[in-house]
C-alpha atoms as a PDB file:
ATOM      1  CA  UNK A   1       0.000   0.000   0.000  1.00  0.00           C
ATOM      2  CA  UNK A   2       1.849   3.719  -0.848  1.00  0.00           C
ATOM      3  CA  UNK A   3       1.774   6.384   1.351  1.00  0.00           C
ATOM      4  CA  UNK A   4      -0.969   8.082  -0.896  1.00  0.00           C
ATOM      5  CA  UNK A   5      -3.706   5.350  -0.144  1.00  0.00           C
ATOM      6  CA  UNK A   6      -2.832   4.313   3.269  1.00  0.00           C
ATOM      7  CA  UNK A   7      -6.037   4.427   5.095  1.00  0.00           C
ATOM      8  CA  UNK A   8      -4.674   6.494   8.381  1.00  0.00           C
ATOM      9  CA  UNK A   9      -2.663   8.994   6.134  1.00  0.00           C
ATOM     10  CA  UNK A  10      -6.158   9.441   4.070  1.00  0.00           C
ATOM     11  CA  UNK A  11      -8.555   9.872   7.244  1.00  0.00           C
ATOM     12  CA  UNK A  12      -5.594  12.104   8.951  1.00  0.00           C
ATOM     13  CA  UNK A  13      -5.854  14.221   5.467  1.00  0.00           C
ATOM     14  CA  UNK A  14      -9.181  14.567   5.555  1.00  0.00           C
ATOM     15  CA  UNK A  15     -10.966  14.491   8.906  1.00  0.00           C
ATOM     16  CA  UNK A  16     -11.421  17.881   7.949  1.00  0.00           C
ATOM     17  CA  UNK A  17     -12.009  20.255   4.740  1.00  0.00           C
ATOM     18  CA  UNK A  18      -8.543  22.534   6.317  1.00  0.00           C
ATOM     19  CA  UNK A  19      -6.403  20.534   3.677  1.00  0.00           C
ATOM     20  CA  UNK A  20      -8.566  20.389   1.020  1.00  0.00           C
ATOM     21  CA  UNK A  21      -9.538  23.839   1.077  1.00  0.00           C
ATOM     22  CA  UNK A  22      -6.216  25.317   1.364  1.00  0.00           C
ATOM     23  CA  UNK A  23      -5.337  23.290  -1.918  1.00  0.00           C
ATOM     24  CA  UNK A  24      -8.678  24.471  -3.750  1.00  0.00           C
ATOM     25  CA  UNK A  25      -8.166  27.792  -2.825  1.00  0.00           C
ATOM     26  CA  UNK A  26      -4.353  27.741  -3.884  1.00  0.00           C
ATOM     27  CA  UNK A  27      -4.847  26.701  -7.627  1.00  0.00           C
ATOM     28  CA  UNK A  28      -8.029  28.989  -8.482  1.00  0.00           C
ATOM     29  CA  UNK A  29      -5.872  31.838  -7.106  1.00  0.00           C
ATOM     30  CA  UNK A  30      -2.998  30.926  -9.154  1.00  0.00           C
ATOM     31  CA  UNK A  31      -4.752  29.183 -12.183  1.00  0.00           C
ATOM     32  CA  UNK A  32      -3.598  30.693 -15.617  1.00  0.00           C
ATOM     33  CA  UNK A  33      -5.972  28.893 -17.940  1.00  0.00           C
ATOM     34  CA  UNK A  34      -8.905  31.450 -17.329  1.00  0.00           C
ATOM     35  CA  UNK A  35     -11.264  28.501 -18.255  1.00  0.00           C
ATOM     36  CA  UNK A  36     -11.722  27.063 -14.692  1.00  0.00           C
ATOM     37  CA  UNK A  37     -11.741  23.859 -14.365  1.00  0.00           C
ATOM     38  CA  UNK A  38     -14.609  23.250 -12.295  1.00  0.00           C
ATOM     39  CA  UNK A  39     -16.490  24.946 -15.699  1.00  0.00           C
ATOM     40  CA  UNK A  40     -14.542  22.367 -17.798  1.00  0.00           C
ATOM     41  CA  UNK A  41     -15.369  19.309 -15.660  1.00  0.00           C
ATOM     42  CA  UNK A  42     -18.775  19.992 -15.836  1.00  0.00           C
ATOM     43  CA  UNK A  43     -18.983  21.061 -19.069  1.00  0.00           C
ATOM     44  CA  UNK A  44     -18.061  17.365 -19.500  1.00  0.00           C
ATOM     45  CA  UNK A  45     -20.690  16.054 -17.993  1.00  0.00           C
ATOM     46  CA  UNK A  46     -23.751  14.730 -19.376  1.00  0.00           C
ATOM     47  CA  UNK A  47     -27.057  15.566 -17.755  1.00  0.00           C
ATOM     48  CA  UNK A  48     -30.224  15.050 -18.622  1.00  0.00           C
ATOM     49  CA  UNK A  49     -33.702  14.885 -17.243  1.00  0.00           C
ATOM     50  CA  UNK A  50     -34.661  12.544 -14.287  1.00  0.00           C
ATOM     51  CA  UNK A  51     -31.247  11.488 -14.410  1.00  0.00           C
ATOM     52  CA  UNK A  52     -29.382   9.628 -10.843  1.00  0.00           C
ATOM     53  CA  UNK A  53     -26.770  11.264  -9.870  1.00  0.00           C
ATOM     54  CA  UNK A  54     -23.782   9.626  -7.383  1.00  0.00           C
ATOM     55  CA  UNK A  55     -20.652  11.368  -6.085  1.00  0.00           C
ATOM     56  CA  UNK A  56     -18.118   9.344  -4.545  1.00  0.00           C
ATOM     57  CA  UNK A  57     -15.825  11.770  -2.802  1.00  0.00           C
ATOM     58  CA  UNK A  58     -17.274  14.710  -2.211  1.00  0.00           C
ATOM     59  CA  UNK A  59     -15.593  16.539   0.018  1.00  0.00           C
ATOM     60  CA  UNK A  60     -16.353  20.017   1.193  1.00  0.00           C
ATOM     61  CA  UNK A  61     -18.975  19.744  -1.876  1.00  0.00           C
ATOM     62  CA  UNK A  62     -17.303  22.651  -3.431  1.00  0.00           C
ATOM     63  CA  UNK A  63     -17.322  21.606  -7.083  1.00  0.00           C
ATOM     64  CA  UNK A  64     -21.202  21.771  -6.911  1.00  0.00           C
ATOM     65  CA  UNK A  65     -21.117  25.417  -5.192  1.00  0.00           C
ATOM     66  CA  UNK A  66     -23.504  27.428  -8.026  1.00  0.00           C
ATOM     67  CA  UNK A  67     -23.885  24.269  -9.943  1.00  0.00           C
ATOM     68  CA  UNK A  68     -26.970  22.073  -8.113  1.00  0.00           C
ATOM     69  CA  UNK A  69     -29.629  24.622  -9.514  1.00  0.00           C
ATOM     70  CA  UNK A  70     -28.369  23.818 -12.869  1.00  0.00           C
ATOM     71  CA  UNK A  71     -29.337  20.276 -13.029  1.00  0.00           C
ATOM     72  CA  UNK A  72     -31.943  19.241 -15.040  1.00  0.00           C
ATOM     73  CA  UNK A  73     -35.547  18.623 -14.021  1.00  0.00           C
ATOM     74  CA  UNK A  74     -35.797  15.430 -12.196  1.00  0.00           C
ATOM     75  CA  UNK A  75     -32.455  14.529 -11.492  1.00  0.00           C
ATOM     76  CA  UNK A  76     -31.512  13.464  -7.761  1.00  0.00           C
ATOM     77  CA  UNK A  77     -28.470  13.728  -6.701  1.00  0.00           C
ATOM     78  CA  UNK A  78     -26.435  11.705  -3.407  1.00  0.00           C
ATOM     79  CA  UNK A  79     -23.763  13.785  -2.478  1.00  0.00           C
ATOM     80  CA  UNK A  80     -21.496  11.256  -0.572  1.00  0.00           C
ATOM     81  CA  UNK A  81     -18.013  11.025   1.393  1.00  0.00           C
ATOM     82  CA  UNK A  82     -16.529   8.705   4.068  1.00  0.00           C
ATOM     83  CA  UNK A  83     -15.523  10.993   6.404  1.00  0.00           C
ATOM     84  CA  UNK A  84     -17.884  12.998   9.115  1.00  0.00           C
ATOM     85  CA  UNK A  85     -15.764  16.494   8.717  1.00  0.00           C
ATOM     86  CA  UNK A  86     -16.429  16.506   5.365  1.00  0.00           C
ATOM     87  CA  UNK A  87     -20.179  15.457   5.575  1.00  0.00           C
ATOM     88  CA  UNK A  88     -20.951  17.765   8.509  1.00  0.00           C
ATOM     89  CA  UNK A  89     -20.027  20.430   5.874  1.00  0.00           C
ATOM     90  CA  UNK A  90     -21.623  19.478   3.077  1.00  0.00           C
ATOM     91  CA  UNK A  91     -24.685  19.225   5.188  1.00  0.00           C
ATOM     92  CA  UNK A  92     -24.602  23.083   6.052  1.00  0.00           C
ATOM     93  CA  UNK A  93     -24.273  23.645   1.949  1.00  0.00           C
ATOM     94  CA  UNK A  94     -26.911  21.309   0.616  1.00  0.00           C
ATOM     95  CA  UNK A  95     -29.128  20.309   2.946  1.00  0.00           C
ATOM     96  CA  UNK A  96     -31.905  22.786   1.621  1.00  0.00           C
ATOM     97  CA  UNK A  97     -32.009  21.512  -1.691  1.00  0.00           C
ATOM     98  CA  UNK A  98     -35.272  18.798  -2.109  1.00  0.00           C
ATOM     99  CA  UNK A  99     -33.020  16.830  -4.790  1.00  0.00           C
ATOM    100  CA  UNK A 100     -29.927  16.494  -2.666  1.00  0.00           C
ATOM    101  CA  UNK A 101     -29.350  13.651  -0.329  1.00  0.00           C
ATOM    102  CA  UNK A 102     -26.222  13.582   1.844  1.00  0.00           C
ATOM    103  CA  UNK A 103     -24.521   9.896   2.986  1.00  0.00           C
ATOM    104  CA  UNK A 104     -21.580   8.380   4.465  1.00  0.00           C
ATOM    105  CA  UNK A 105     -20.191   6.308   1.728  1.00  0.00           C
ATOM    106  CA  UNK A 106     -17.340   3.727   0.986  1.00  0.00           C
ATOM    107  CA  UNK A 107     -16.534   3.657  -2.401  1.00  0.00           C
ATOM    108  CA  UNK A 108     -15.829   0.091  -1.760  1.00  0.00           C
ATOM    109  CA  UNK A 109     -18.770  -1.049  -0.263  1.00  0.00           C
ATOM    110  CA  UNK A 110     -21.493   1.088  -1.925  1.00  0.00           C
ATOM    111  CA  UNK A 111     -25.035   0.379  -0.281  1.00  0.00           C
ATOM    112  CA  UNK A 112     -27.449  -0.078  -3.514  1.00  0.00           C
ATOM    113  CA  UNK A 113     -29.182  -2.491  -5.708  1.00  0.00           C
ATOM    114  CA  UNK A 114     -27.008  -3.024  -9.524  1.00  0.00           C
ATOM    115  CA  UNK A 115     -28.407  -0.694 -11.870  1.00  0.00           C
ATOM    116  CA  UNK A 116     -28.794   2.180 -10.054  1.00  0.00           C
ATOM    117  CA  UNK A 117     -27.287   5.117 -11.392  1.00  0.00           C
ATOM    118  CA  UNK A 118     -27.116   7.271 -14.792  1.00  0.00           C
ATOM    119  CA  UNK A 119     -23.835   8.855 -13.565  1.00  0.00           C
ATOM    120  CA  UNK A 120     -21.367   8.222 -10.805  1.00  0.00           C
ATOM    121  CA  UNK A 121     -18.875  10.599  -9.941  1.00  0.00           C
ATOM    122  CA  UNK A 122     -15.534  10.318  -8.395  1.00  0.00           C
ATOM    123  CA  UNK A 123     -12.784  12.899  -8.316  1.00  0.00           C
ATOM    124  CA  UNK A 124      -9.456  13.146  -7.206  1.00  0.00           C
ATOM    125  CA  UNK A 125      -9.982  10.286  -4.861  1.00  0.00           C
ATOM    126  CA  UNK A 126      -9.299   7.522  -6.861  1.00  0.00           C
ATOM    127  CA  UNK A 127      -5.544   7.443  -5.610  1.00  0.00           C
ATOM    128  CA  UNK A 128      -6.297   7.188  -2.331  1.00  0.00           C
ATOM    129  CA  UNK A 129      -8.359   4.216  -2.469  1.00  0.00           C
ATOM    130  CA  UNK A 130      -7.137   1.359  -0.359  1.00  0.00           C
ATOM    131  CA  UNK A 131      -8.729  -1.708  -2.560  1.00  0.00           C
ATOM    132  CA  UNK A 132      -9.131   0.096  -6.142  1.00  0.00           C
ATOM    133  CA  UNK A 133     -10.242  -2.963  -8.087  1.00  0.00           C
ATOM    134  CA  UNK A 134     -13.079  -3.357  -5.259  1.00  0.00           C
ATOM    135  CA  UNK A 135     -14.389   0.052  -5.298  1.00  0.00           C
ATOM    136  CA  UNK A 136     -14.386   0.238  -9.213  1.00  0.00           C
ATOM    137  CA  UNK A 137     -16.516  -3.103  -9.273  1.00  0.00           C
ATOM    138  CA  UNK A 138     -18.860  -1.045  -6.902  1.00  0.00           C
ATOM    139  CA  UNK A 139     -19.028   1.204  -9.030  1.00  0.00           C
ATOM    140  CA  UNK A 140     -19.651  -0.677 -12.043  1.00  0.00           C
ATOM    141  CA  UNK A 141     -22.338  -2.868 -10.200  1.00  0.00           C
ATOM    142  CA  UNK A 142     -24.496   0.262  -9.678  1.00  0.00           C
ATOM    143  CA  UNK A 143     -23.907   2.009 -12.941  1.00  0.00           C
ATOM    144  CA  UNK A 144     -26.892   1.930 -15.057  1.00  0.00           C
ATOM    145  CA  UNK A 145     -26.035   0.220 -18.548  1.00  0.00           C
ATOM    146  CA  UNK A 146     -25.163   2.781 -20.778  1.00  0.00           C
ATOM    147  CA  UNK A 147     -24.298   4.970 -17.561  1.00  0.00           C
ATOM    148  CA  UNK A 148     -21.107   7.384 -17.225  1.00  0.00           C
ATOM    149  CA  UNK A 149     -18.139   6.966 -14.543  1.00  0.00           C
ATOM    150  CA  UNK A 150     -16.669  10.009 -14.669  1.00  0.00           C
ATOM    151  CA  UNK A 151     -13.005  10.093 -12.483  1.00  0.00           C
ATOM    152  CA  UNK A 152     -11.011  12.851 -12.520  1.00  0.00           C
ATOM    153  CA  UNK A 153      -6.981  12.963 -11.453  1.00  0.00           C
ATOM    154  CA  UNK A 154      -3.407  14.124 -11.997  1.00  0.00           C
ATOM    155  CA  UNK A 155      -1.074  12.918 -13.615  1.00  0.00           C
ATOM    156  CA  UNK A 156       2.645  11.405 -12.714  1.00  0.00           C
ATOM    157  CA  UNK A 157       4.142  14.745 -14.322  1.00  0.00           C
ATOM    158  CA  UNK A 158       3.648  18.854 -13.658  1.00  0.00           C
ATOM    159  CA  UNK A 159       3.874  19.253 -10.124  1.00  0.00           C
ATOM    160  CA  UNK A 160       5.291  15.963  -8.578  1.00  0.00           C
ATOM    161  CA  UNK A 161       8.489  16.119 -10.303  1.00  0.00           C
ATOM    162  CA  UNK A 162       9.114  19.832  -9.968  1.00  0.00           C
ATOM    163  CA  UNK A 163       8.337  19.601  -6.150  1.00  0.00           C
ATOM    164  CA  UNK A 164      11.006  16.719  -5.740  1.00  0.00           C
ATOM    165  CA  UNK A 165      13.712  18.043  -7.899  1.00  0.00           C
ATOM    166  CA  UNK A 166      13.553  21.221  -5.419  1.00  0.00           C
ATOM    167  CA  UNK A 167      13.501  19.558  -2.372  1.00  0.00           C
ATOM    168  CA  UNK A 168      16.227  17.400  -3.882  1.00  0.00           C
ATOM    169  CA  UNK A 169      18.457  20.242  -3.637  1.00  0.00           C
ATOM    170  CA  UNK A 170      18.764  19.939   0.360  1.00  0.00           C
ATOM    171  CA  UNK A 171      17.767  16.839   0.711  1.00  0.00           C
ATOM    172  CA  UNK A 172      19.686  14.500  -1.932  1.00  0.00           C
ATOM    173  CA  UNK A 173      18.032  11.384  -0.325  1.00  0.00           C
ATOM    174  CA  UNK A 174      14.487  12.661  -0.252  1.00  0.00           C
ATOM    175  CA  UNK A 175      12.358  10.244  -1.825  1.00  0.00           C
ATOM    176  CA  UNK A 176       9.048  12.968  -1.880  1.00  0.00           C
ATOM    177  CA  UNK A 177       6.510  13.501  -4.525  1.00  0.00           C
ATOM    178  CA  UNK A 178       8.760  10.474  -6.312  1.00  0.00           C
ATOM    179  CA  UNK A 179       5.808   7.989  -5.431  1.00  0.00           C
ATOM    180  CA  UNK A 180       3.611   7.585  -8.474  1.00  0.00           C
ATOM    181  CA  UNK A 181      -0.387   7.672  -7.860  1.00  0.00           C
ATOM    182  CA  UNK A 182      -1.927   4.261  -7.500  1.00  0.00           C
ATOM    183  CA  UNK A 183      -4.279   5.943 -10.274  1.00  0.00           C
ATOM    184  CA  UNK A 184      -2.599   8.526 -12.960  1.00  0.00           C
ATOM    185  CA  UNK A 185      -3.330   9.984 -16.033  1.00  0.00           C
ATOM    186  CA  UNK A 186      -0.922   7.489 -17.068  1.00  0.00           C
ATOM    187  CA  UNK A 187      -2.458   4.341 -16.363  1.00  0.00           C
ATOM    188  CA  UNK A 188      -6.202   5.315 -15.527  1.00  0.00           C
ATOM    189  CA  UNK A 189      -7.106   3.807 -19.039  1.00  0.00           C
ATOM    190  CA  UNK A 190      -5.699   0.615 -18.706  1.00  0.00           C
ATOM    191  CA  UNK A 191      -7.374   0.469 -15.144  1.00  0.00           C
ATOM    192  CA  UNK A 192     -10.846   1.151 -16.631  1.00  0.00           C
ATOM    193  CA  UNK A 193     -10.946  -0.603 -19.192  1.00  0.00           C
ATOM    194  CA  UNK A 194     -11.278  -3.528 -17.468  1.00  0.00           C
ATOM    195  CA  UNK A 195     -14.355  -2.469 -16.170  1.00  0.00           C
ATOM    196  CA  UNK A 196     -16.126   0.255 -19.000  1.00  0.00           C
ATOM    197  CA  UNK A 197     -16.697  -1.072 -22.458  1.00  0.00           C
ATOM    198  CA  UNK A 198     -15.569   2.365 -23.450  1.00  0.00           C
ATOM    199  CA  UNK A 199     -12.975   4.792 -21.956  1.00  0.00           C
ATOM    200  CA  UNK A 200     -11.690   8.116 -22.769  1.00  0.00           C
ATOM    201  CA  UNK A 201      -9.401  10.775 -21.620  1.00  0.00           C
ATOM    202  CA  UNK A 202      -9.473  14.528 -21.624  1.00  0.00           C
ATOM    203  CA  UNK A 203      -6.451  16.435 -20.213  1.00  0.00           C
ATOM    204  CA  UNK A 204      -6.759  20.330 -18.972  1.00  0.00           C
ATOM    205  CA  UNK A 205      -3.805  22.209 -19.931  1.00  0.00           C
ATOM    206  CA  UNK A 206      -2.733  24.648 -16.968  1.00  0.00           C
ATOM    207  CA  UNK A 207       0.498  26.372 -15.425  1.00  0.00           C
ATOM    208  CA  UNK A 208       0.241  27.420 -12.086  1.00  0.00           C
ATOM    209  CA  UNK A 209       2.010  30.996 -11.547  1.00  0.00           C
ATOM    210  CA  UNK A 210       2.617  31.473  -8.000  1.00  0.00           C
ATOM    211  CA  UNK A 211       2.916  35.087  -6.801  1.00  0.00           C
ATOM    212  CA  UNK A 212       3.484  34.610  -2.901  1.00  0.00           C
ATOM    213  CA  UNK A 213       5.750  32.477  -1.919  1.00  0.00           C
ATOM    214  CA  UNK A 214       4.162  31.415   1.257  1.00  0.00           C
ATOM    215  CA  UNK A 215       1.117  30.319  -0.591  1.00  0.00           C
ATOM    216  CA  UNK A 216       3.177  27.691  -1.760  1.00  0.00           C
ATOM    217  CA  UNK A 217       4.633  26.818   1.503  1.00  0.00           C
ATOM    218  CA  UNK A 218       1.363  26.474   3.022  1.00  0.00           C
ATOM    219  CA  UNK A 219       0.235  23.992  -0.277  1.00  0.00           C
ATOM    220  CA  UNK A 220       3.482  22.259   0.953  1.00  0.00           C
ATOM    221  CA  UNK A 221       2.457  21.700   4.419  1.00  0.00           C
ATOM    222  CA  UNK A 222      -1.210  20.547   3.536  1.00  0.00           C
ATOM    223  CA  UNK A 223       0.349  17.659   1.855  1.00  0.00           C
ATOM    224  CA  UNK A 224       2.603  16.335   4.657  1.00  0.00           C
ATOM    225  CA  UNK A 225       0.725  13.414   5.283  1.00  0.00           C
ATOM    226  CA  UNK A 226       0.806  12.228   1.819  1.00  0.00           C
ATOM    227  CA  UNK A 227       3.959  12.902   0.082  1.00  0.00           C
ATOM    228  CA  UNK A 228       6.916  11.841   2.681  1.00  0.00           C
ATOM    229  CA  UNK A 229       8.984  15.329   2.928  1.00  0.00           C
ATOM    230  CA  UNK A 230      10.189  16.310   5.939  1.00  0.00           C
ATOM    231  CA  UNK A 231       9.253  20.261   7.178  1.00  0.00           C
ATOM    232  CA  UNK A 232      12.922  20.342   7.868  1.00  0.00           C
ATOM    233  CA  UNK A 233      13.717  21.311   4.575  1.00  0.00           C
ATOM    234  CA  UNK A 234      10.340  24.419   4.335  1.00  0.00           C
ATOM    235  CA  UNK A 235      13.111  26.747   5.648  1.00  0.00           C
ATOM    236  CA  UNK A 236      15.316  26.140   2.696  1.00  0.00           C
ATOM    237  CA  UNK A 237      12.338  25.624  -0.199  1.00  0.00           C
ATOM    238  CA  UNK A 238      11.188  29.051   0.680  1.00  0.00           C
ATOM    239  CA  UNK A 239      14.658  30.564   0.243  1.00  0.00           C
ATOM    240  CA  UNK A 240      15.000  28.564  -2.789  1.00  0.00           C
ATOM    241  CA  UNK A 241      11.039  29.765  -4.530  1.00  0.00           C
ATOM    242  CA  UNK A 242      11.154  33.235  -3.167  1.00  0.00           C
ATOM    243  CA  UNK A 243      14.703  34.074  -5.278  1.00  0.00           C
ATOM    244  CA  UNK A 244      12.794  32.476  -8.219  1.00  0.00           C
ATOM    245  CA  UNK A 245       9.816  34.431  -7.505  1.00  0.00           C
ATOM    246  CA  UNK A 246      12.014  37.568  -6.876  1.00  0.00           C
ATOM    247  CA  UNK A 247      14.116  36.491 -10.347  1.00  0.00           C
ATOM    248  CA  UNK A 248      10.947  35.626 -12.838  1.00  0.00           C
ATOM    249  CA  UNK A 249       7.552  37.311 -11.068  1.00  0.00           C
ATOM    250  CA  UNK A 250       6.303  34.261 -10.421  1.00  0.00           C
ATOM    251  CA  UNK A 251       6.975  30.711  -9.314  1.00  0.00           C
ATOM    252  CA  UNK A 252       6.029  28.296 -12.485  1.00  0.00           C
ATOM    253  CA  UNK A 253       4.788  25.307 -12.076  1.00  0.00           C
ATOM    254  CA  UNK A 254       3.090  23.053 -14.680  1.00  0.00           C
ATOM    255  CA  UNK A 255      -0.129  21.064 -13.193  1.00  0.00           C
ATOM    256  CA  UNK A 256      -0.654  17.621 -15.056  1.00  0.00           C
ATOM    257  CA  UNK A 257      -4.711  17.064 -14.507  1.00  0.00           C
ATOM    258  CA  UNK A 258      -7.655  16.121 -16.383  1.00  0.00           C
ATOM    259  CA  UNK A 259     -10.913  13.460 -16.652  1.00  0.00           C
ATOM    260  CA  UNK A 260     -11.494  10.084 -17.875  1.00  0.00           C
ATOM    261  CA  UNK A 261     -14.907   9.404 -18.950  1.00  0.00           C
ATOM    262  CA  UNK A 262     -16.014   5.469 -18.796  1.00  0.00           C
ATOM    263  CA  UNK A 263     -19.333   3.764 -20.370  1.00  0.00           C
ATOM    264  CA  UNK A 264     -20.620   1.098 -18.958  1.00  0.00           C
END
C-alpha cells in the first residue's frame, strides 16, 4: 500500500475540509488557464432529465457550489463522502435543496441495488483508495447500462516532479513527490478498461504561476501526510522559490490534470 492510499494517512488528510480547502483555494488563485476547471469538468458532464446522480468523494462539496440549480428537471443527486468532517459540511451547503441527499459512503462497499445510477462521480480520490479494483466493481455494479463513470486525477508529471527536484536540492536522499499515484493519467485507461466497455481521456492544460511564496509553503504543508517530505527542509524551499519568484515574477509550475470518462 503507498503512502498516498494508506487508510490512516487518508482519514488524517481529511478528517477535515482545512487541507482540502487550502489546496482548492491555492490553484483557483494561481490558475492561468482562465477557463476554470470546475467549468470544464462539468462542461463534461452529461445531464439530462430525471437522471441519478452519485458522487463518490465529495468533500467540502465545493465543485457543486452554483452548480446544483443547474441540473436538469428530475435529477436526484447523493452527495457522498466517508468521512464525518467533510459530511458535517456538506450538510450546512446542501441540505436545503429537495433533490440532494447527503450519505456516508465507501466507495468500496457502496449500499445499492445493480443498476442504479445514470452517472457516478468520483474525483481526485481515486488514488487514495485502499482496494481500487473493489471500489471500481462497486461502481460498475451500480452504474446503469449505458451509464457514465466520470473520475477525474493528476497525472505522474507537472507538479510531482518539480516539487522533488527542489527539495532534492537539500535533501539528496528525499524520496518525496517520487511515489507515483496508484491511479494517474498514465495508467487510468488501462485500469478502466477492465471495467467500462468504453474509456476516454481529456487532459486540462494549466500552469500554475505562483505570486506569494508562502502560498506555496502552506500547499506544501497541507500535503505532509501524503507525500513523505520532511518540514525540515520548508526553511530552505522558501529561500530557494522566493529568489525564483524575486528572479521571474512568479513561481512556475506546470499542473498535469484532467478526466477520464467510462461507459458502462
Amino acid at each position: 500500500m503507498s503512502i498516498m492510499n494508506k487508510t490512516q494517512n487518508v482519514k488524517k488528510q481529511f478528517s477535515n475540509d482545512k487541507n482540502l480547502a487550502m489546496r482548492i483555494d491555492f490553484y483557483k488563485k494561481y490558475t492561468t488557464n482562465k477557463y476554470k476547471f470546475a467549468d470544464w469538468l462539468f462542461d463534461k458532464y452529461e445531464f439530462k432529465e430525471n437522471y441519478s446522480i452519485l458522487e463518490l468523494g465529495c468533500g467540502n462539496g465545493s465543485h457543486w457550489e452554483g452548480k446544483i440549480e443547474t441540473l436538469p428537471t428530475g435529477c436526484k443527486l447523493i452527495l457522498s463522502d466517508f468521512s464525518d468532517g467533510m459530511l458535517d459540511l456538506v450538510k450546512e451547503k446542501y441540505s436545503k435543496y429537495k433533490n440532494v441527499t447527503i450519505q456516508k459512503i465507501d466507495i468500496q462497499s457502496i449500499p445499492f441495488d445493480e443498476n442504479s445510477f445514470d452517472i457516478i462521480i468520483a474525483n481526485h480520490m481515486l488514488f487514495h483508495v485502499p482496494d481500487l479494483n473493489k471500489a471500481l466493481s462497486e461502481v460498475q455494479r451500480v452504474l446503469k447500462k449505458g451509464g457514465y463513470f466520470y473520475s477525474a486525477t493528476d497525472g505522474n508529471g507537472g507538479m510531482r516532479p518539480f516539487l522533488h527536484e527542489a527539495i532534492k536540492k537539500f535533501d539528496s536522499t528525499s524520496e518525496a513527490f517520487t511515489e507515483k499515484l496508484p491511479f494517474n493519467l498514465q495508467n487510468g485507461s488501462e485500469i478502466l478498461s477492465r471495467y467500462f466497455t468504453n474509456v476516454e481521456k481529456f487532459e486540462y492544460e494549466n500552469v500554475l504561476a505562483i505570486t506569494k511564496t508562502e502560498d506555496l509553503i502552506e500547499w506544501l504543508k497541507s500535503t505532509k501526510s501524503i507525500s513523505g517530505f520532511s518540514e525540515e527542509n520548508l526553511v530552505n524551499l522558501y529561500k530557494y522559490f522566493e529568489e525564483i519568484r524575486i528572479k521571474e515574477g512568479a513561481i512556475k509550475i506546470p499542473r498535469e490534470t484532467g478526466v477520464f470518462i467510462s461507459v458502462k
